[in-house]
C-alpha atoms as a PDB file:
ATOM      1  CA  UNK A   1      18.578 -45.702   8.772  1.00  0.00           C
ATOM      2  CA  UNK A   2      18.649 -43.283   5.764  1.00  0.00           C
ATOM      3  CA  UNK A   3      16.635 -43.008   3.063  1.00  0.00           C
ATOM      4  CA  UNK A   4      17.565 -40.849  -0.157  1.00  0.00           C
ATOM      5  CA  UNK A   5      16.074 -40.201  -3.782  1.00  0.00           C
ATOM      6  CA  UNK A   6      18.281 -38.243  -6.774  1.00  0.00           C
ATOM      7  CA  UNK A   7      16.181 -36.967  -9.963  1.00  0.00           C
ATOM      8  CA  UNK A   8      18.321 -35.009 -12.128  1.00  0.00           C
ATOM      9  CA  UNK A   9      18.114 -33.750 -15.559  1.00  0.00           C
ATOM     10  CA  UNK A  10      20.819 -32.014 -18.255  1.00  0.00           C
ATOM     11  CA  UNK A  11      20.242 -30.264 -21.143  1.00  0.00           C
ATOM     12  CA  UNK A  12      22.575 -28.573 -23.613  1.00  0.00           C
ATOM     13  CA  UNK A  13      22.713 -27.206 -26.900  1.00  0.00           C
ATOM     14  CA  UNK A  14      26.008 -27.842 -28.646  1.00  0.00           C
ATOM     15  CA  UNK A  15      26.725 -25.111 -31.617  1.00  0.00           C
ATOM     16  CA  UNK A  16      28.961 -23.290 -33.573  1.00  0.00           C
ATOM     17  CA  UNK A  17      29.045 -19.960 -35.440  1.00  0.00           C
ATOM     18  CA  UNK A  18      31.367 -18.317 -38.249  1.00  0.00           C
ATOM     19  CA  UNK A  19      32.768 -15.605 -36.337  1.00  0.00           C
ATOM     20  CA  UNK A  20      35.276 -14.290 -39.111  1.00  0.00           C
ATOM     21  CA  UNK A  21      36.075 -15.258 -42.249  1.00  0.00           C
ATOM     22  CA  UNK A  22      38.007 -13.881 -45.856  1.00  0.00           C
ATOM     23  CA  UNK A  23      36.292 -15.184 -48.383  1.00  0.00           C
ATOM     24  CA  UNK A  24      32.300 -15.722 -47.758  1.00  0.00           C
ATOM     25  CA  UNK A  25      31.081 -17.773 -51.112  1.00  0.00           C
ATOM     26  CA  UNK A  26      27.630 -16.426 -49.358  1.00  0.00           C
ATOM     27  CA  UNK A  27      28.433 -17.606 -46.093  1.00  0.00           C
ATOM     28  CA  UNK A  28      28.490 -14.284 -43.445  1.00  0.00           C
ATOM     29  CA  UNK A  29      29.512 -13.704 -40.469  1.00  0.00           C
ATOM     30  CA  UNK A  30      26.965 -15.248 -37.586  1.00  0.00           C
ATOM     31  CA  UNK A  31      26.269 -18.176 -39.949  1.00  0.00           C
ATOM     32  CA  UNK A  32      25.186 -21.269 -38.104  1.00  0.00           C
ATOM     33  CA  UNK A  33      27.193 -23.803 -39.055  1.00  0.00           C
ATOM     34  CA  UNK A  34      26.447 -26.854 -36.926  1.00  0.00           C
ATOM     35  CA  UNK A  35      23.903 -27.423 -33.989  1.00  0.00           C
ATOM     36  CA  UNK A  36      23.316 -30.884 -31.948  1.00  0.00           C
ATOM     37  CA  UNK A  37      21.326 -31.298 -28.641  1.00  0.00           C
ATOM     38  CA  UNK A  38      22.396 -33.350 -25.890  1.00  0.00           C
ATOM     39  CA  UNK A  39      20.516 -34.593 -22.621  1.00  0.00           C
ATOM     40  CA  UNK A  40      21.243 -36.595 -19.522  1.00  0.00           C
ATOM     41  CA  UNK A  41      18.561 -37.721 -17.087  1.00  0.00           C
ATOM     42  CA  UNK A  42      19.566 -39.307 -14.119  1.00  0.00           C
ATOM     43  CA  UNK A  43      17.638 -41.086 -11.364  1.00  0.00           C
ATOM     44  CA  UNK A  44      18.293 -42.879  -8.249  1.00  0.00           C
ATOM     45  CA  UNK A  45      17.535 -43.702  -4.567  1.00  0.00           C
ATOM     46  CA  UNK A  46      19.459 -45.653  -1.981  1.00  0.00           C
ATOM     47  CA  UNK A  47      18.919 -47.203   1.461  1.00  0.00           C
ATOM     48  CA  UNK A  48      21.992 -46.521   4.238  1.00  0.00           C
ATOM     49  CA  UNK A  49      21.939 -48.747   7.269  1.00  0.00           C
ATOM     50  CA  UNK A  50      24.152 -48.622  10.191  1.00  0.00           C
ATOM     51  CA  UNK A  51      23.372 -51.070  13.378  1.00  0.00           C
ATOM     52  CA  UNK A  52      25.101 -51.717  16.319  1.00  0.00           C
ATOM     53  CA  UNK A  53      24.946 -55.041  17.251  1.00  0.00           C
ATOM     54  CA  UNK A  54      27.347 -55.031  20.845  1.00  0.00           C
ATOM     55  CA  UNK A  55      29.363 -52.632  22.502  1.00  0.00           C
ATOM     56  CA  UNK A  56      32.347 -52.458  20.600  1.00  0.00           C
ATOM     57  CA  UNK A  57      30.681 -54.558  17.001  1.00  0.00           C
ATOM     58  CA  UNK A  58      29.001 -51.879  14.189  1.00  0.00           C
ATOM     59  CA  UNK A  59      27.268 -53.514  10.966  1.00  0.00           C
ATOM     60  CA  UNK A  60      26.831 -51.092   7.977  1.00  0.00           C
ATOM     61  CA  UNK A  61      25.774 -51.326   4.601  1.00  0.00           C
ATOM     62  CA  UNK A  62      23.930 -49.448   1.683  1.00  0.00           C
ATOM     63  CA  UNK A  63      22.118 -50.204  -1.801  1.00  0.00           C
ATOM     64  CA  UNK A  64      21.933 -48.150  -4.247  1.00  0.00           C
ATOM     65  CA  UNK A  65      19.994 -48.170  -7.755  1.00  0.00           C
ATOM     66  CA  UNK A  66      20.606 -45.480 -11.025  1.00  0.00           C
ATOM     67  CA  UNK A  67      18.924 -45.427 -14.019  1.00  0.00           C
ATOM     68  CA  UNK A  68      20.875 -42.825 -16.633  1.00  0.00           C
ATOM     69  CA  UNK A  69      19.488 -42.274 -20.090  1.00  0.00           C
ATOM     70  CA  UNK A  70      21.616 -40.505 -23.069  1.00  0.00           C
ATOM     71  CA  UNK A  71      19.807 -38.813 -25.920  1.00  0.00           C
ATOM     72  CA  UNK A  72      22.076 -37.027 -28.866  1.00  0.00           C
ATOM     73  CA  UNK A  73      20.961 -35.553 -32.112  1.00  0.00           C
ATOM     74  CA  UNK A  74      22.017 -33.911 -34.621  1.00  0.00           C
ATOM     75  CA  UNK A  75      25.424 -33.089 -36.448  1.00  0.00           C
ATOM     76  CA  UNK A  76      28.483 -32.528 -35.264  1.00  0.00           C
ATOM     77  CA  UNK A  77      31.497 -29.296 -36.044  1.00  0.00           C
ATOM     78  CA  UNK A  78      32.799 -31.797 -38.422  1.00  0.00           C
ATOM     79  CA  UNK A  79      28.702 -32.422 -40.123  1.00  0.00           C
ATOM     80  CA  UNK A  80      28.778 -36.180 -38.949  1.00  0.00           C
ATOM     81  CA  UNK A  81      25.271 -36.854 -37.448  1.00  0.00           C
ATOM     82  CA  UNK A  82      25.310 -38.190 -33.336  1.00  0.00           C
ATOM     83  CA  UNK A  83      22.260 -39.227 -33.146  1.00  0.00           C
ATOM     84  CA  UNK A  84      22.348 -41.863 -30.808  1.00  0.00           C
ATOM     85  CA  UNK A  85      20.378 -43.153 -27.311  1.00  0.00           C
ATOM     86  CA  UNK A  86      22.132 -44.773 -24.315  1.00  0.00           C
ATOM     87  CA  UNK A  87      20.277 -46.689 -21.217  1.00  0.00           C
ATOM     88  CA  UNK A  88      22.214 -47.786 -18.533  1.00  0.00           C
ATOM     89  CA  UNK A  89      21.132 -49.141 -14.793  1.00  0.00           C
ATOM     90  CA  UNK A  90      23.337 -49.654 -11.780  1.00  0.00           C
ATOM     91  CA  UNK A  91      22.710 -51.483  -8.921  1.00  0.00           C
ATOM     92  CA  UNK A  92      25.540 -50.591  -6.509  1.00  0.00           C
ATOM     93  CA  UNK A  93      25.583 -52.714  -2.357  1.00  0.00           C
ATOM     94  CA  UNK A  94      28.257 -52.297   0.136  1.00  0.00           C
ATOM     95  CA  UNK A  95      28.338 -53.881   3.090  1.00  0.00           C
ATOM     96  CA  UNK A  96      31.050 -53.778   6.600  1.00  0.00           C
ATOM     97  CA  UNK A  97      31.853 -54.348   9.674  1.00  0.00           C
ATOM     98  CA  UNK A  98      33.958 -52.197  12.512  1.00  0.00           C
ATOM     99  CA  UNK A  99      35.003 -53.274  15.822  1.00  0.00           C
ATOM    100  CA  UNK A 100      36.016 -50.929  18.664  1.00  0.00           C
ATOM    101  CA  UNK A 101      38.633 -52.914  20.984  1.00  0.00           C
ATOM    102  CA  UNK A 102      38.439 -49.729  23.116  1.00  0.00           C
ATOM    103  CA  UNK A 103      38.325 -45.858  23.113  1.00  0.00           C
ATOM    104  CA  UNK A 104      41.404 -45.743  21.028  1.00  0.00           C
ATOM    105  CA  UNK A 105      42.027 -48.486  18.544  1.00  0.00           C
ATOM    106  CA  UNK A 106      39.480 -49.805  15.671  1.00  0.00           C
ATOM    107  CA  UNK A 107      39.763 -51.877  12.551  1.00  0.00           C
ATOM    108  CA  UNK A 108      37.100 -52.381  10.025  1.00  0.00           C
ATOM    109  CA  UNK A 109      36.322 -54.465   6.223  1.00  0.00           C
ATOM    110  CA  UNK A 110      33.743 -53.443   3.672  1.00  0.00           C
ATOM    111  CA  UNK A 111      32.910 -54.839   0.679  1.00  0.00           C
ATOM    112  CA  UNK A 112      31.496 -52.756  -2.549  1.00  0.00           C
ATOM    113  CA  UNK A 113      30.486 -52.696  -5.868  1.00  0.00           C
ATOM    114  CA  UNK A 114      29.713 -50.124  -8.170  1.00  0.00           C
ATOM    115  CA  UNK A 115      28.971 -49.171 -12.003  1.00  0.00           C
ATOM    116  CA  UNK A 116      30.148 -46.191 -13.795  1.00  0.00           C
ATOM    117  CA  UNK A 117      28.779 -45.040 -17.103  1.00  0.00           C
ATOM    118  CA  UNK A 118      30.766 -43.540 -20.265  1.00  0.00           C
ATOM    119  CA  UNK A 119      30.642 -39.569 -20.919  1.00  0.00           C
ATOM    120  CA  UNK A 120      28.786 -37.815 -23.606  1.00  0.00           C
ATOM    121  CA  UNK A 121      31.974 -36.666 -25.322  1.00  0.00           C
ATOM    122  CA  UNK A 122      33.159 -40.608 -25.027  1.00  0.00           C
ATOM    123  CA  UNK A 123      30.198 -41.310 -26.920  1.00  0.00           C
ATOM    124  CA  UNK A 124      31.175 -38.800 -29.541  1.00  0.00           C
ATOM    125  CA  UNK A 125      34.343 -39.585 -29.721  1.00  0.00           C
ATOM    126  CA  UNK A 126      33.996 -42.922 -30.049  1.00  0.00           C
ATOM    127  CA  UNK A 127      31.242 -42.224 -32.992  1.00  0.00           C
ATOM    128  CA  UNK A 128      33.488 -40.609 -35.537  1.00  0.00           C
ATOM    129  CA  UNK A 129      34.629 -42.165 -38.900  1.00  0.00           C
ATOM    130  CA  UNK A 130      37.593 -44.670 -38.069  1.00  0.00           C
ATOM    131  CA  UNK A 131      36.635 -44.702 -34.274  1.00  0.00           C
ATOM    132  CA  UNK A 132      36.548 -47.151 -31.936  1.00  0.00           C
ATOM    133  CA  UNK A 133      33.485 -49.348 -31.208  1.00  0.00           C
ATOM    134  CA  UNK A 134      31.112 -47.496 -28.251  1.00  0.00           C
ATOM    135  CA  UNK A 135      32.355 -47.270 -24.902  1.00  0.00           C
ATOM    136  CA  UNK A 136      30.905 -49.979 -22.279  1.00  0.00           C
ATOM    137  CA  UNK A 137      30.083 -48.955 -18.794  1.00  0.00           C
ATOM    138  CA  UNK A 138      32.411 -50.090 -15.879  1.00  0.00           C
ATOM    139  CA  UNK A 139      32.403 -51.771 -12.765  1.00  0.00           C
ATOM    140  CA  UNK A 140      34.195 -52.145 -10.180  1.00  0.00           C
ATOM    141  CA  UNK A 141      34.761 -54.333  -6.782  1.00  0.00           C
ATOM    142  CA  UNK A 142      36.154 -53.129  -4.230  1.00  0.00           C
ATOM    143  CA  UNK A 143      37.652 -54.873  -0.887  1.00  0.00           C
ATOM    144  CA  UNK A 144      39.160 -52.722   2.417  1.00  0.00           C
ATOM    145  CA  UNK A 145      40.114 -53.744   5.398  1.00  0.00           C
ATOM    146  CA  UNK A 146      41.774 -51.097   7.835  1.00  0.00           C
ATOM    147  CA  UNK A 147      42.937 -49.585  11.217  1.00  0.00           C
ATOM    148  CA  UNK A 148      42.510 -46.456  13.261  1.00  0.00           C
ATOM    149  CA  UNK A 149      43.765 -45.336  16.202  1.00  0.00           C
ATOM    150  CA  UNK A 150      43.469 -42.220  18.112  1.00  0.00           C
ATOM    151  CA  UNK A 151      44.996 -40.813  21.036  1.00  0.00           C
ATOM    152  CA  UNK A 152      45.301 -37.341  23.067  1.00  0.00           C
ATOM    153  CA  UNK A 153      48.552 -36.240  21.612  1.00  0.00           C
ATOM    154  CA  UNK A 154      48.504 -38.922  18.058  1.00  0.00           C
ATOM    155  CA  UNK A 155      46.285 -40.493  15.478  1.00  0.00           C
ATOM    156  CA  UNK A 156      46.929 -43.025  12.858  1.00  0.00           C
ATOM    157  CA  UNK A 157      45.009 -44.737  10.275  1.00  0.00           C
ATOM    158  CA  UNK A 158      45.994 -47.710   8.104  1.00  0.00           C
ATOM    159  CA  UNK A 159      44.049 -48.671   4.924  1.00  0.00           C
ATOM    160  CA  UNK A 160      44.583 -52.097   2.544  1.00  0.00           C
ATOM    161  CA  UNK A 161      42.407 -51.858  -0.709  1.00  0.00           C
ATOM    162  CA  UNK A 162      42.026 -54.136  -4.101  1.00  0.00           C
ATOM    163  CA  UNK A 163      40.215 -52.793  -6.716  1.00  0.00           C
ATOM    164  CA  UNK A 164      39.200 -55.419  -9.292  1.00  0.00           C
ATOM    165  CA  UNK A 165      38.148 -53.106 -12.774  1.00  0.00           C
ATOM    166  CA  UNK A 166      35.745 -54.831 -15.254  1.00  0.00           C
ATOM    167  CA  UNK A 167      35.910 -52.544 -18.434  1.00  0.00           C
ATOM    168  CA  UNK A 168      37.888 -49.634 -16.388  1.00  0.00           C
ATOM    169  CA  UNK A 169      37.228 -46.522 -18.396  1.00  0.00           C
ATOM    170  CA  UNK A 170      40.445 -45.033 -19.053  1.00  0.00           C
ATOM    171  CA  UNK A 171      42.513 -42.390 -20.763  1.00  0.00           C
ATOM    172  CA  UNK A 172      44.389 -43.368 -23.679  1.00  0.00           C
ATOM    173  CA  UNK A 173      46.799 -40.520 -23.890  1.00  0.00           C
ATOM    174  CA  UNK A 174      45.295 -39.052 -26.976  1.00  0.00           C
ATOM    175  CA  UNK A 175      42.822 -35.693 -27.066  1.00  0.00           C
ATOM    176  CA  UNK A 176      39.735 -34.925 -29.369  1.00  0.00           C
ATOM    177  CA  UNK A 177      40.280 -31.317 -31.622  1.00  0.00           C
ATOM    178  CA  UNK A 178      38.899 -29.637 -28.523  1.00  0.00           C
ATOM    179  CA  UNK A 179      41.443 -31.085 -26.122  1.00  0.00           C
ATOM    180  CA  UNK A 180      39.190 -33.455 -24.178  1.00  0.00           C
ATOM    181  CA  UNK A 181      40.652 -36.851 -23.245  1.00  0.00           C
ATOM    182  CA  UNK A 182      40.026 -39.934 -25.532  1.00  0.00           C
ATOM    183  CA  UNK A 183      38.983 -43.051 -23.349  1.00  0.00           C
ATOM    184  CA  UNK A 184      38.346 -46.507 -23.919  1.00  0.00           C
ATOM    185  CA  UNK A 185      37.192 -49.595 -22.111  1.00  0.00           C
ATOM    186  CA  UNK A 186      40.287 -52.170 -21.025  1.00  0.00           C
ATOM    187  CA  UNK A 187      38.991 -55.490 -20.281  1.00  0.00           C
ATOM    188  CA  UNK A 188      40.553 -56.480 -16.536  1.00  0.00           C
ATOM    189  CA  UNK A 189      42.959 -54.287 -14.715  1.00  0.00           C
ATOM    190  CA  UNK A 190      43.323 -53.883 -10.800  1.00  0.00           C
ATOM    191  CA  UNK A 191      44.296 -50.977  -8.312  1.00  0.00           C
ATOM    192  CA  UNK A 192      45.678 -51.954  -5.365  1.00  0.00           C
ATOM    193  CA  UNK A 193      47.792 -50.710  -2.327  1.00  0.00           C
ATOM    194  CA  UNK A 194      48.179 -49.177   1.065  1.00  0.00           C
ATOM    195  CA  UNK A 195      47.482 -45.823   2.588  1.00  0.00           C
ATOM    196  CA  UNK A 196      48.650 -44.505   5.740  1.00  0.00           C
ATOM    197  CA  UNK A 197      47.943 -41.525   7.482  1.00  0.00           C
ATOM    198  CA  UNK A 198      49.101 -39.605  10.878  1.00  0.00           C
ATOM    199  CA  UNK A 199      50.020 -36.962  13.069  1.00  0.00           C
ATOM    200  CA  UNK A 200      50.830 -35.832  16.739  1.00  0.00           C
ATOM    201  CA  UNK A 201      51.370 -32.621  18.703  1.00  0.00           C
ATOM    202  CA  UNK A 202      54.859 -31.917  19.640  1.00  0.00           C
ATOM    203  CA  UNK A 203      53.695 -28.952  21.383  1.00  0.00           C
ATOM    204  CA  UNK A 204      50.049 -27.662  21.828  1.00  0.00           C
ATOM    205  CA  UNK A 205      50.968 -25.128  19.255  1.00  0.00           C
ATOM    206  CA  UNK A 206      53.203 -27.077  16.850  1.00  0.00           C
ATOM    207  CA  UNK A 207      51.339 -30.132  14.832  1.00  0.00           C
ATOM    208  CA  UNK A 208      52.703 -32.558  12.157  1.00  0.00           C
ATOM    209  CA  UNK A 209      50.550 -34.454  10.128  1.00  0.00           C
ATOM    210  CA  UNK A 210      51.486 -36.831   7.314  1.00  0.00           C
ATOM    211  CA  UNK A 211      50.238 -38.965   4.892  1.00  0.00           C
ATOM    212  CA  UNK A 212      51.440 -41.561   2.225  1.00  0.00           C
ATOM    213  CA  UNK A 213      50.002 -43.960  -0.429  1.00  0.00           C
ATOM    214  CA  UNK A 214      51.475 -47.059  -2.676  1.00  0.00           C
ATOM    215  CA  UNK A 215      49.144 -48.269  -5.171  1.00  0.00           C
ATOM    216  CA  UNK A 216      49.859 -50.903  -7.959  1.00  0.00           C
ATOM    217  CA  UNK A 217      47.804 -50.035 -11.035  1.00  0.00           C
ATOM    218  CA  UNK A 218      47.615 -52.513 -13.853  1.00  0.00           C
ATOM    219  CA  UNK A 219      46.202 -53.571 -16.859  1.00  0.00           C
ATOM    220  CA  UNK A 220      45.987 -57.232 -17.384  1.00  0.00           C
ATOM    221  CA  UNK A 221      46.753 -58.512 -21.399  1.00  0.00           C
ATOM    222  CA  UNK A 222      46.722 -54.653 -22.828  1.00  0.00           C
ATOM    223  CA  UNK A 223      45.355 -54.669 -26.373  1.00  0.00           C
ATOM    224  CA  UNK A 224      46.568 -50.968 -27.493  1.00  0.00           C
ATOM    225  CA  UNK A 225      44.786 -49.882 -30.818  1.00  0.00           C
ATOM    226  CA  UNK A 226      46.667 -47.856 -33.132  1.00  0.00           C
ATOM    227  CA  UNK A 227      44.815 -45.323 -35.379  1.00  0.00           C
ATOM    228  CA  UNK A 228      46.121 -46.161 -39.210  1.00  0.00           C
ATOM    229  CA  UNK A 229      45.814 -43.981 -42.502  1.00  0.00           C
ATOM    230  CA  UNK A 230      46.894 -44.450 -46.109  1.00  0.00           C
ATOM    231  CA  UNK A 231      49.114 -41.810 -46.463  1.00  0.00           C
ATOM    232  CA  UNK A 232      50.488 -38.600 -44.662  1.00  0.00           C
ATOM    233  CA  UNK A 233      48.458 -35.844 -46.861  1.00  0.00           C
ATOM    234  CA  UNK A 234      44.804 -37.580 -47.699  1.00  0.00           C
ATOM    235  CA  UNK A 235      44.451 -38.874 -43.739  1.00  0.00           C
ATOM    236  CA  UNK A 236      41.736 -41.502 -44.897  1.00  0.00           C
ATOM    237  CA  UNK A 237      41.389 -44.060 -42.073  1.00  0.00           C
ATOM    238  CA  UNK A 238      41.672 -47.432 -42.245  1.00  0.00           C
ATOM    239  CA  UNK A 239      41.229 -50.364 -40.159  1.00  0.00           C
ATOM    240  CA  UNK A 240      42.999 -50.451 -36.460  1.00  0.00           C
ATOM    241  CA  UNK A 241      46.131 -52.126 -35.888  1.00  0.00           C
ATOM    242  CA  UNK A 242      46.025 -54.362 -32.593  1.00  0.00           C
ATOM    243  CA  UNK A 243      49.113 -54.121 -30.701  1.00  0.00           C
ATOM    244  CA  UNK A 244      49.010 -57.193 -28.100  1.00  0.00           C
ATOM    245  CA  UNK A 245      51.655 -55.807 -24.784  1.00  0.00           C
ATOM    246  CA  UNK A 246      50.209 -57.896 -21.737  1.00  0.00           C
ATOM    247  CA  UNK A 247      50.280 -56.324 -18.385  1.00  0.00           C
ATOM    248  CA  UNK A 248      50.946 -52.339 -18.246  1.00  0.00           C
ATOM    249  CA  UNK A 249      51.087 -49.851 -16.153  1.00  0.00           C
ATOM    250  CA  UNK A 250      47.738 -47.679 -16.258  1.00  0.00           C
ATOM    251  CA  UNK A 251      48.418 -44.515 -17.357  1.00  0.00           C
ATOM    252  CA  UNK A 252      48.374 -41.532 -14.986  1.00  0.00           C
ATOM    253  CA  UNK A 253      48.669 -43.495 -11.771  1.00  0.00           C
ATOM    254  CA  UNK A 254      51.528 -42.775 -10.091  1.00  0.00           C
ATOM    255  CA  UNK A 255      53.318 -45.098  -7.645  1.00  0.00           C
ATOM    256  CA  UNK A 256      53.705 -42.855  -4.628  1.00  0.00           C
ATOM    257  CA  UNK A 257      51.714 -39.980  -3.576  1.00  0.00           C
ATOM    258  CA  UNK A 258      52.510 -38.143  -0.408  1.00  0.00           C
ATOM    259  CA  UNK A 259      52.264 -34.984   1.559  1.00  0.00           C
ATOM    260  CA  UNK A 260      53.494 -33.516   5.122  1.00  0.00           C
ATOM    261  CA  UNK A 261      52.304 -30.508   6.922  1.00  0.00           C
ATOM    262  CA  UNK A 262      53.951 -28.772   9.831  1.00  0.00           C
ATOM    263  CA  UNK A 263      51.680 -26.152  11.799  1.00  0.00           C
ATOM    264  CA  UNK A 264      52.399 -23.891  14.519  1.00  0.00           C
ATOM    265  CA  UNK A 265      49.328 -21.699  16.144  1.00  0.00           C
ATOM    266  CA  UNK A 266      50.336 -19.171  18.280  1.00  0.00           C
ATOM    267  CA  UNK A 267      47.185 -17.728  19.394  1.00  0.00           C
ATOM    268  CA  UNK A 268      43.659 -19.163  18.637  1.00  0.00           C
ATOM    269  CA  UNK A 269      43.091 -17.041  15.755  1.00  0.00           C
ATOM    270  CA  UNK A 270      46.691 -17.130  13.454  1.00  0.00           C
ATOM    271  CA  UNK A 271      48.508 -20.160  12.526  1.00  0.00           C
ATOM    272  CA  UNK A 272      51.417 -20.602   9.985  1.00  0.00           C
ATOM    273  CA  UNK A 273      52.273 -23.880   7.903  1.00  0.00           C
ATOM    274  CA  UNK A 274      55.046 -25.562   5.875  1.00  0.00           C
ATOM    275  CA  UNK A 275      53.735 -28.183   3.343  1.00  0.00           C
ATOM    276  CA  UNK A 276      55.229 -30.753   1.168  1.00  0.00           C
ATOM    277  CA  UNK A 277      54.002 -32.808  -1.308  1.00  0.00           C
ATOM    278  CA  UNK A 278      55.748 -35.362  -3.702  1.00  0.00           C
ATOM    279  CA  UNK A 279      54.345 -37.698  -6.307  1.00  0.00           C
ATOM    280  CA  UNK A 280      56.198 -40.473  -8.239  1.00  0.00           C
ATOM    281  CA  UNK A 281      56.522 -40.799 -12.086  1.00  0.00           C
ATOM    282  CA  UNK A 282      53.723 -41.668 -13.912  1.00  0.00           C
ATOM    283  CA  UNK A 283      52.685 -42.331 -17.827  1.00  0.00           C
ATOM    284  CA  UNK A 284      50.529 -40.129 -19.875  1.00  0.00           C
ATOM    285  CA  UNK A 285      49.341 -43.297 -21.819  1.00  0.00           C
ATOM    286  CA  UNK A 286      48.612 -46.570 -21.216  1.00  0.00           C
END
């Protein structure tokens, strides 16, 4: 049984000064031209259990609770005020179960939930003239169910996951002036897939271990929002355009992700390896 309590607390001051400039119109260089505050407090505790209740049967589970709290004030580079306060509380259980057949082979299922909160810059972001409404928090359900086995001379592990998304928080594609990612909420999408993972000796000195993933990321009835403006040199914003495209890919999740290593040790204290790593094609929207 473990027992555990977080308290943390952030604080920044967000500024900018004139550092050059060719005509002043009594501005000078050092001038102050924008300041805003930002905090973050974050608190939590959690309860881990792990009993075995036979030989070969092991029950686990853990709760957790966070309380997170947002303050933001004052104006941004661009003057617009952020003042703005954000509460959010998460109440995140798992729960599951392995079972041992014998000194070598083990499968196992857990169950978990969990909530995530937006960033301060989606906040900000999202609080600019012709935004988007305020970002929602996220959770997310997750369901595994997978295999081990280990031997003196292999080892193998196979994982099955589905990962059911209520407001995922995702990139759009799109960066903010100081090249941080623009998200937004999608209302269902789903990750799910397989992972393996292995090796064996060939020698005692020469090792190969490997590992591979599938996933299947989607977005379930995709509503993409398209930033609109009157005309090409004024940029005033209007109203977002609604694009309906049903179920998409989610951006930057590729299909495949994998990676090999070959090692050879020989002495105790210098070994050499040769690694490879691929990854499939992937979308830098959504």
């Amino acid at each position: 049984l473990s027992i555990g309590l977080d308290i943390s607390h952030f604080d920044n001051d967000h500024y900018g000064k004139v550092r050059w400039l060719r005509v002043n119109n009594g501005i000078f260089k050092g001038h102050e031209w924008y300041r805003n505050t930002g905090t973050k407090d974050d608190y939590g505790g959690f309860i881990r259990a792990s009993y075995q209740l036979t030989g070969k049967l092991n029950l686990f589970g853990d709760v957790q609770y966070r309380h997170i709290y947002y303050k933001m004030k004052g104006p941004d580079d661009d003057l617009l005020l952020l003042d703005q306060n954000h509460k959010f509380d998460f109440f995140n259980p798992k729960a599951g179960a392995s079972y041992r057949f014998n000194s070598k082979n083990e499968v196992y299922a857990s169950f978990a939930t969990v909530g995530r909160e937006p960033t301060r810059s989606d906040f900000k972001d999202a609080s600019k003239e012709g935004g988007r409404e305020l970002p929602k928090d996220e959770r997310l359900f997750d369901y595994e169910l997978g295999y081990h086995y280990t031997g003196s001379n292999a080892r193998f592990s196979l994982n099955f996951y589905y990962m059911d998304y209520k407001d995922q928080i995702l990139s759009t594609g799109k960066i903010n002036d100081v090249g941080y990612p623009i998200m937004e909420n999608v209302t269902d999408s789903y990750r799910t897939g397989v992972e393996l993972s292995g090796g064996f000796n060939i020698t005692k000195q020469l090792k190969f271990d490997a590992n591979i993933a599938f996933s299947y990321s989607k977005i379930k009835d995709y509503i993409n929002h398209l930033d609109m403006y009157d005309n090409a040199t004024d940029w005033a914003p209007l109203p977002q355009k609604e694009e309906h495209l049903g179920t998409v890919d989610i951006g930057f999740s590729p299909r495949w992700v994998s990676a090999a290593l070959l090692s050879y040790a020989p002495t105790d204290n210098l070994s050499f390896g040769l690694i490879g790593k691929y990854v499939s094609k992937q979308y830098y929207d959504n």
